[in-house]
Protein backbone atom coordinates (compact mmCIF):
# COMPACT_ATOMS: atom_id res chain seq x y z
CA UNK A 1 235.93 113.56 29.64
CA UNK A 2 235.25 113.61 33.23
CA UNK A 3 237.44 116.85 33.50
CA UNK A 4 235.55 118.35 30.68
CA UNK A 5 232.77 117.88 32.36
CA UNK A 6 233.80 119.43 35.90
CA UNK A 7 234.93 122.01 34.11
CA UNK A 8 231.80 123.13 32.44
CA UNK A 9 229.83 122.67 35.77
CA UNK A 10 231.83 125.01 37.50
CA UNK A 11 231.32 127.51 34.62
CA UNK A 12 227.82 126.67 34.78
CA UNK A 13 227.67 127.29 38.60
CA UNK A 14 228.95 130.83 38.65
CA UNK A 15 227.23 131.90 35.63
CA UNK A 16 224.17 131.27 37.78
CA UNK A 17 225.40 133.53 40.85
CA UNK A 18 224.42 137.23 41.06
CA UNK A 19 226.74 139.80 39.67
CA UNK A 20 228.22 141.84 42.72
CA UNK A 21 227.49 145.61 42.65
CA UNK A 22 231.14 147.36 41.22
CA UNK A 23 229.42 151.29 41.51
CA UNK A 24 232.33 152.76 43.69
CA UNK A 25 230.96 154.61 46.47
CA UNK A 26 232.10 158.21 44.75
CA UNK A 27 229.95 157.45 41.98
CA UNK A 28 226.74 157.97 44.19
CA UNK A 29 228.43 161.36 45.41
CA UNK A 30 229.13 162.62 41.75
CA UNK A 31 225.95 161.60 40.28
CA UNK A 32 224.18 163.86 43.53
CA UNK A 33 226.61 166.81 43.22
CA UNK A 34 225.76 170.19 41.71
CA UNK A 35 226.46 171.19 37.84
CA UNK A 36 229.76 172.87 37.43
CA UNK A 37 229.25 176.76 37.64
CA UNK A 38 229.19 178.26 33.86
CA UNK A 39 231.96 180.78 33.59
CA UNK A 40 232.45 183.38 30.68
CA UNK A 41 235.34 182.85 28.80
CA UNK A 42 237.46 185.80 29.12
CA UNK A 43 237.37 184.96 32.71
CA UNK A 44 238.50 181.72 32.45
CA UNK A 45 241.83 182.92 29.74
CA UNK A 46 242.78 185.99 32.17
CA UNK A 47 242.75 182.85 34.91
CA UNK A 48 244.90 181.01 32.76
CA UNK A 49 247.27 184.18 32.47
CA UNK A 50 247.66 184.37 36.09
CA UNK A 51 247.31 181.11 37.20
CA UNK A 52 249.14 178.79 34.76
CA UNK A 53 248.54 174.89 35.51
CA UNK A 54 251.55 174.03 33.48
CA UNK A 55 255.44 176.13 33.98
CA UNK A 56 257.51 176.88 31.73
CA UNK A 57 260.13 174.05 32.55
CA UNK A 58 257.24 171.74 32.43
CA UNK A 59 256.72 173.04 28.75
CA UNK A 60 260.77 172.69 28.01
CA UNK A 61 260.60 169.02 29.24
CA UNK A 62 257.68 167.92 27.44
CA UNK A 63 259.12 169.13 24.10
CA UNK A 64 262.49 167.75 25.18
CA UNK A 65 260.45 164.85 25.17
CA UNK A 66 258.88 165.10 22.27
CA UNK A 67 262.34 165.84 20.51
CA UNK A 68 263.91 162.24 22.11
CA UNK A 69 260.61 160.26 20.77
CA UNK A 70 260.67 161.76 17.64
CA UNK A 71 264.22 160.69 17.08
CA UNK A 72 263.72 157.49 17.91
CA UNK A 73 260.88 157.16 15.34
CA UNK A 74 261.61 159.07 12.42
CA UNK A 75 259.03 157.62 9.95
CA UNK A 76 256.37 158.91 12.46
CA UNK A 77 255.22 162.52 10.70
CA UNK A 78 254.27 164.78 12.98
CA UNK A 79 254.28 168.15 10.98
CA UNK A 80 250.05 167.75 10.95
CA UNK A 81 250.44 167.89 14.83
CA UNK A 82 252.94 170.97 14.47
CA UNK A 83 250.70 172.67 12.14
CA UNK A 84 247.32 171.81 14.30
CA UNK A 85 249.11 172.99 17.43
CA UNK A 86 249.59 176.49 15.51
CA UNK A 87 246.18 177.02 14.12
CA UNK A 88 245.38 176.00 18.06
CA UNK A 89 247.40 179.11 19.22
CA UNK A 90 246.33 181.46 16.73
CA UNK A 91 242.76 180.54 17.73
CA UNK A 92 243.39 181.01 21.12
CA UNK A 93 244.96 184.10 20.22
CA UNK A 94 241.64 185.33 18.56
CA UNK A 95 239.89 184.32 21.52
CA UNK A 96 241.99 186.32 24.03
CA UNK A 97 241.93 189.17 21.39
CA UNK A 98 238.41 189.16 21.25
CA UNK A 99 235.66 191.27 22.84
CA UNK A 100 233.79 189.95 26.07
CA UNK A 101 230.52 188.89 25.02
């Protein structure tokens, strides 16, 4: 009983004591910092073009991947994904096709 009792004192004790400030210091910085310049979009695909943030081999290894997961799970349907990823591309395609506004 008596440990029962110590017990729920200490709880007691810190629930009483101020909770410490967790912000990290880049938080303040961020929250300060200008919006994001707005960029049209035809800018930002030709910049893709050019300046791809993933390579090819990165590509090859991700679907390698991909390939070694989905044999290990079988019952795991991905052909939504496959066919999500496609009408992804073909809307990207529209977009690159597409007129600057």
């Amino acid at each position: 009983m008596i440990r029962i009792t110590a017990a729920f004192g200490l709880v007691a004790l810190t629930a009483c004591a101020p909770f410490p400030d967790v912000a990290p210091p880049e938080a303040a910085a961020a929250a300060r910092a200008d919006y994001p310049a707005l960029r049209p979009l035809s800018e930002l695909l030709a910049a893709a073009e050019t300046d791809p943030r993933i390579t090819p081999e990165e590509i090859d290894a991700l679907l390698a991947r991909s390939r070694r997961v989905q044999a290990r799970r079988p019952d795991i349907d991905t052909s939504d994904l496959a066919a999500r990823a496609e009408r992804l591309r073909q809307k990207a395609a529209a977009l690159r096709a597409a007129p600057p506004a």
